[in-house]
Protein backbone atom coordinates (compact mmCIF):
# COMPACT_ATOMS: atom_id res chain seq x y z
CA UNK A 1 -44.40 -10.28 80.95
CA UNK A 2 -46.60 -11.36 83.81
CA UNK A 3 -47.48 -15.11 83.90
CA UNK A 4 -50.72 -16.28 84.95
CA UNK A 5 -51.00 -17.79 88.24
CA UNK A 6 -52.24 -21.51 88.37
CA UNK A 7 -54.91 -21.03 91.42
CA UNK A 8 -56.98 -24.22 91.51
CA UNK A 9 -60.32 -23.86 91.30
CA UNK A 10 -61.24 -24.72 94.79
CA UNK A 11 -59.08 -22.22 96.14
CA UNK A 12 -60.26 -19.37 93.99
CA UNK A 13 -63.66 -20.14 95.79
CA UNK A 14 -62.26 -20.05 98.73
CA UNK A 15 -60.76 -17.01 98.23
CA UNK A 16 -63.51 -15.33 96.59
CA UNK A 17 -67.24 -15.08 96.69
CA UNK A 18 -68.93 -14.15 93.45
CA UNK A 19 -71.34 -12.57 93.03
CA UNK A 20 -72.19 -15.24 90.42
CA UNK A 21 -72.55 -17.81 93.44
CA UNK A 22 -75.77 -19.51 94.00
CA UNK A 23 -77.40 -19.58 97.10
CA UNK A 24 -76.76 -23.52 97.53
CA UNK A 25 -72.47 -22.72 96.77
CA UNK A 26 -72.72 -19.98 99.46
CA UNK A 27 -74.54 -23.00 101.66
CA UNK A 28 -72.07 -25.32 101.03
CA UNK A 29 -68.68 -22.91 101.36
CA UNK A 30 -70.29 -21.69 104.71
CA UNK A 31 -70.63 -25.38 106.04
CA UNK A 32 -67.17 -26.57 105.07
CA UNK A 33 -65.36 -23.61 106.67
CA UNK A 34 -68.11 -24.05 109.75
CA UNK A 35 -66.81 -27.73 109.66
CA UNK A 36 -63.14 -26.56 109.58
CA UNK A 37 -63.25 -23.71 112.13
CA UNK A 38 -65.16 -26.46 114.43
CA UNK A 39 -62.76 -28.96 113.98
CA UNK A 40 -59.18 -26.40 114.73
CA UNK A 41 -60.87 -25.19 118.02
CA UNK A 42 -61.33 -28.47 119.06
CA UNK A 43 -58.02 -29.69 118.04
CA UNK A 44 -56.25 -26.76 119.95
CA UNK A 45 -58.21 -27.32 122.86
CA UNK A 46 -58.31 -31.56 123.14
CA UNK A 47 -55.17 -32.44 120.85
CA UNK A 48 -55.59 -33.67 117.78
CA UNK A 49 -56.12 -37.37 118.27
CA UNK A 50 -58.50 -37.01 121.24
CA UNK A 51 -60.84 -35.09 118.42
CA UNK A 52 -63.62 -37.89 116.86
CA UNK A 53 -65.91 -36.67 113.81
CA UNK A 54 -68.50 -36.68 116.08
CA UNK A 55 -67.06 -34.08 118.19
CA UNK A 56 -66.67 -31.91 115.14
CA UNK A 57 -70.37 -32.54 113.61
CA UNK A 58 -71.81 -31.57 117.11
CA UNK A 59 -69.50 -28.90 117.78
CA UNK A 60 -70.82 -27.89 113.92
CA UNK A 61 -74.20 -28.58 114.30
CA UNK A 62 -74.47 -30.93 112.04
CA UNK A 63 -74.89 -34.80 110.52
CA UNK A 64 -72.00 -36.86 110.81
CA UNK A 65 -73.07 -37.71 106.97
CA UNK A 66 -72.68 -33.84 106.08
CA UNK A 67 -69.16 -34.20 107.29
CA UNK A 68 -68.26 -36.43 104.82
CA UNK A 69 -69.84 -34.47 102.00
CA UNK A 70 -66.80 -31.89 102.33
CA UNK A 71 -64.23 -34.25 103.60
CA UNK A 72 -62.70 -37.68 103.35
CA UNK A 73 -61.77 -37.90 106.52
CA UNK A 74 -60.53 -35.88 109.58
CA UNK A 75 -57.31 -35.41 108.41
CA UNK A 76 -58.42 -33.70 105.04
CA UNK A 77 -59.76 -31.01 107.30
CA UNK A 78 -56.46 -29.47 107.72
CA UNK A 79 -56.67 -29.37 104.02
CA UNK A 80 -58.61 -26.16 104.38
CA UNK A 81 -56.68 -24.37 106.00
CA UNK A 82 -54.03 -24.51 102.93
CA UNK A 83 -56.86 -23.51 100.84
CA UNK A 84 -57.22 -20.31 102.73
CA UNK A 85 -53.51 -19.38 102.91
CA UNK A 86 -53.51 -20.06 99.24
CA UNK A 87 -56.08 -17.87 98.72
CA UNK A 88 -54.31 -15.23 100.74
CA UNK A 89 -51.10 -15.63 98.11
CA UNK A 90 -53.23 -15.72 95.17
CA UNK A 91 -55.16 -12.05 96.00
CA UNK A 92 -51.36 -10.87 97.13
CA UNK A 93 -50.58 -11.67 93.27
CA UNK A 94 -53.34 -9.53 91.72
CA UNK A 95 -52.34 -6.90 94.29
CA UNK A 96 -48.35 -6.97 92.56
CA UNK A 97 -50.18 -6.73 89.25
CA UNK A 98 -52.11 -3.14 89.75
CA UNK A 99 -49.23 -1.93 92.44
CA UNK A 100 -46.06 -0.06 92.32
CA UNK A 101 -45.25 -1.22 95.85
CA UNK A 102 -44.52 -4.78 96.38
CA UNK A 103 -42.87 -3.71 99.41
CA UNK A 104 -46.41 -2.99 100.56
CA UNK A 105 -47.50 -6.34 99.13
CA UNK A 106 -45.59 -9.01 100.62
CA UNK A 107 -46.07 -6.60 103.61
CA UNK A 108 -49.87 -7.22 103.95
CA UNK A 109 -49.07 -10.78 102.47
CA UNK A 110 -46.80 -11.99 105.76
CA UNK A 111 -49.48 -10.50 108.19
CA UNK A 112 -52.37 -12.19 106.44
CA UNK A 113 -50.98 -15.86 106.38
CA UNK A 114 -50.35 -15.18 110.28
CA UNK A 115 -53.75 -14.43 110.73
CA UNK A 116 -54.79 -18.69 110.84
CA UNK A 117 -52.01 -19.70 112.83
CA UNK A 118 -51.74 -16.16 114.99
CA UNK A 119 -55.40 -17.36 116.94
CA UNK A 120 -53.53 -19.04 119.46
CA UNK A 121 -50.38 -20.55 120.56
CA UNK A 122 -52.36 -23.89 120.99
CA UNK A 123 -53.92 -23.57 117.55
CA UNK A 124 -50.65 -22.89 115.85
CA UNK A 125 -48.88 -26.08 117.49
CA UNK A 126 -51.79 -28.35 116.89
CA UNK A 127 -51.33 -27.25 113.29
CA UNK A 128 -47.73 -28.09 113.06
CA UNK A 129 -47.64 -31.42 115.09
CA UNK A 130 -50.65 -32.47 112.81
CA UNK A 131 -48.02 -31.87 109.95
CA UNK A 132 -45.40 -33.53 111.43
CA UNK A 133 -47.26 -36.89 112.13
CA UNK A 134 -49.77 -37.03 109.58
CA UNK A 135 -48.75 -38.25 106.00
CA UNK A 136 -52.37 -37.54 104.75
CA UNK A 137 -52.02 -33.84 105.92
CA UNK A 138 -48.39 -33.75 104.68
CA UNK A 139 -49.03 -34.37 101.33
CA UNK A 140 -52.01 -31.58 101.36
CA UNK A 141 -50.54 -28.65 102.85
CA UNK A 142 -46.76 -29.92 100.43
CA UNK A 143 -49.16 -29.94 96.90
CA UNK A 144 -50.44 -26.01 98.03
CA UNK A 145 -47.34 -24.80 99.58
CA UNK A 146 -45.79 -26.02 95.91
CA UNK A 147 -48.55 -23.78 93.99
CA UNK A 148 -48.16 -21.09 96.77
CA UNK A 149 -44.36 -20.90 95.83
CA UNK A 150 -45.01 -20.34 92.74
CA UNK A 151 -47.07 -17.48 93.07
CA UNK A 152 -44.96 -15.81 95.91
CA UNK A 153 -42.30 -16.05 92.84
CA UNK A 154 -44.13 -14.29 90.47
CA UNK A 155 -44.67 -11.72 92.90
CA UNK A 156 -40.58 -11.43 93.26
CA UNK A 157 -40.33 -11.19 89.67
CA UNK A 158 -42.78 -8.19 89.49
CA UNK A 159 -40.60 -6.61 92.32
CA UNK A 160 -37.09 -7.08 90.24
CA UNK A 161 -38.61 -5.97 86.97
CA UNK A 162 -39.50 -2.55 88.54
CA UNK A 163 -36.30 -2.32 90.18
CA UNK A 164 -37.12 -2.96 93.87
CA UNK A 165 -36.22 -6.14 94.58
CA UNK A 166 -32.69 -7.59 93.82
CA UNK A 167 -32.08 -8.88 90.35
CA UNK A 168 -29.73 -11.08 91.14
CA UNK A 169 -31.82 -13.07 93.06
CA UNK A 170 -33.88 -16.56 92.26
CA UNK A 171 -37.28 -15.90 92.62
CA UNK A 172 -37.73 -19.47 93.59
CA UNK A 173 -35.21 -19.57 96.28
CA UNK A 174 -36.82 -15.53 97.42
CA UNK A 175 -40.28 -17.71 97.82
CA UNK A 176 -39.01 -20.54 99.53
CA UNK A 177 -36.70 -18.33 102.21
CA UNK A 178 -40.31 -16.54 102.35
CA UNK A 179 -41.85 -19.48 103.30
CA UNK A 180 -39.68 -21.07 105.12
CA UNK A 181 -39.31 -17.66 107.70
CA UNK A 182 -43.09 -17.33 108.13
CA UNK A 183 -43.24 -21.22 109.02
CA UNK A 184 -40.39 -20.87 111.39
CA UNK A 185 -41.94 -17.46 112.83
CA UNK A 186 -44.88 -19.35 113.97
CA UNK A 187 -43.29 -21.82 115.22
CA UNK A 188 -40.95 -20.29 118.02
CA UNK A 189 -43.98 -17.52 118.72
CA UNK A 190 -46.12 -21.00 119.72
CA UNK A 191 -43.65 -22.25 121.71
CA UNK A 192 -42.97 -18.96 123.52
CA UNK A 193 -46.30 -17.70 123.07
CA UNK A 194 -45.51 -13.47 123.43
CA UNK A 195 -45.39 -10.88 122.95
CA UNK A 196 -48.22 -11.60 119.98
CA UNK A 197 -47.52 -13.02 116.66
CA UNK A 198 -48.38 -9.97 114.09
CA UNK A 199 -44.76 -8.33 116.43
CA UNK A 200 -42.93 -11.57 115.40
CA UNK A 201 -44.02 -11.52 112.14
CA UNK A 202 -43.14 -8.10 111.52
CA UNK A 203 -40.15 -8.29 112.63
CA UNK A 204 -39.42 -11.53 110.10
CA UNK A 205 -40.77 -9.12 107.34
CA UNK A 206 -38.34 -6.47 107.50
CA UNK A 207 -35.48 -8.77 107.65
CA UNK A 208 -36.84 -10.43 104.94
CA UNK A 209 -37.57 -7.42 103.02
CA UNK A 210 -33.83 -6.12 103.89
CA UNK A 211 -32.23 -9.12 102.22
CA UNK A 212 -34.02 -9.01 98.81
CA UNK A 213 -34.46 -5.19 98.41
CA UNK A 214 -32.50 -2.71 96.23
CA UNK A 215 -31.45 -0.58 98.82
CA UNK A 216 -33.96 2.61 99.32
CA UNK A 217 -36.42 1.03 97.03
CA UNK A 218 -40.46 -0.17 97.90
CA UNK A 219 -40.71 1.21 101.01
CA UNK A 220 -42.26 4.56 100.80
C-alpha cells in the first residue's frame, strides 16, 4: 500500500496554488520567488559573493526590509530553489499514484528538475559552487534532497509493485543513483555547456531507466 508522502508545508505552496489562497499569500509567494529569480540572475551573472542584498532588492524592486521578510539572509535564498525541485518530486508522486506508466513519470520528472539548473551554464555553476562553499546552503538543499529521496522511493516502489521496475532493487539506493545522475548531469553540461541540457538529461534518463527496468516493461 501507498505511503503518504511527507511534503512540508512550504513546499506544497510552492508547488501549488489553491484556489483557497488569499490575495495577500498569492502577494507574498509572488515576491519571494521575484526575490529568488532576482537574486540567481545576478549570481550567474556577478558570482555569488560579488551579489549584496541590495543588489537583489533593486534588481526586485523592492525594500531591503521586504527582503528579510522571506529570508534570513542571502544564503537562504538558494533555499528556494530546493523548494521548487521538491515540489517538482512531490507532483511526480501523485502522478505514480493515478498512472500505469512510471516510465513516463520519472521521464517528465528528470526533465522538470533540469528545468532550474538548464537556464544557463552560468546559472547551473553558480548553483553548485554556492553548495560547495556555503554550509548555510548545504544544510538546506541536504534536509530537501533527504525528503526528495524519499519520495523518488516511493515512486520506485509503485514501479516494482506493478511489475516495471526491478524487484530486486532498493528503492532507496534507485533514488539516490537518481539523484546522484541528475546532479552529475548538470554538472559536466555546465562545464561543457552543449549541446543543451534537456539532450544530456535525456540521455541520463534512459540509462537510468535501462538499469532499473524489467526488461520490455513502462515504456510504451
Amino acid at each position: 500500500m501507498r505511503r503518504a508522502a511527507h511534503i512540508p508545508a512550504a513546499v506544497a505552496e510552492n508547488a501549488v496554488d489553491p484556489p483557497s489562497t488569499g490575495r495577500r499569500q498569492r502577494h507574498a509567494a509572488e515576491t519571494r520567488l521575484r526575490l529568488f529569480r532576482c537574486a540567481v540572475q545576478l549570481f550567474a551573472k556577478r558570482g555569488y559573493s560579488n551579489v549584496t542584498v541590495e543588489d537583489i532588492t533593486e534588481a526586485a524592486d523592492v525594500g531591503k526590509g521586504t527582503f528579510f521578510n522571506y529570508f534570513e539572509s542571502k544564503d537562504h535564498v538558494l533555499g528556494v530553489l530546493a523548494e521548487i525541485q521538491l515540489g517538482k518530486v512531490a507532483e511526480a508522486v501523485q502522478r505514480a499514484a493515478n498512472s500505469k506508466q512510471i516510465h513516463t513519470v520519472f521521464h517528465r520528472l528528470f526533465l522538470r528538475l533540469a528545468e532550474e539548473p538548464g537556464r544557463s551554464p552560468e546559472l547551473a555553476r553558480t548553483i553548485i559552487s554556492s553548495f560547495l562553499v556555503r554550509a548555510n546552503v548545504r544544510r538546506q538543499i541536504a534536509l530537501h534532497m533527504e525528503n526528495g529521496r524519499k519520495m523518488i522511493a516511493e515512486i520506485v516502489a509503485d514501479g516494482q509493485e506493478s511489475g516495471q521496475i526491478d524487484r530486486s532493487l532498493k528503492p532507496d539506493q534507485v533514488a539516490r543513483q537518481m539523484v546522484q545522475t541528475i546532479m552529475g548531469t548538470v554538472l559536466f553540461w555546465s562545464l561543457h555547456e552543449e549541446p543543451a541540457l534537456s539532450i544530456w538529461i535525456e540521455d541520463s534518463f534512459q540509462d537510468f531507466w535501462r538499469a532499473i527496468a524489467v526488461s520490455g516493461k513502462g515504456q510504451a
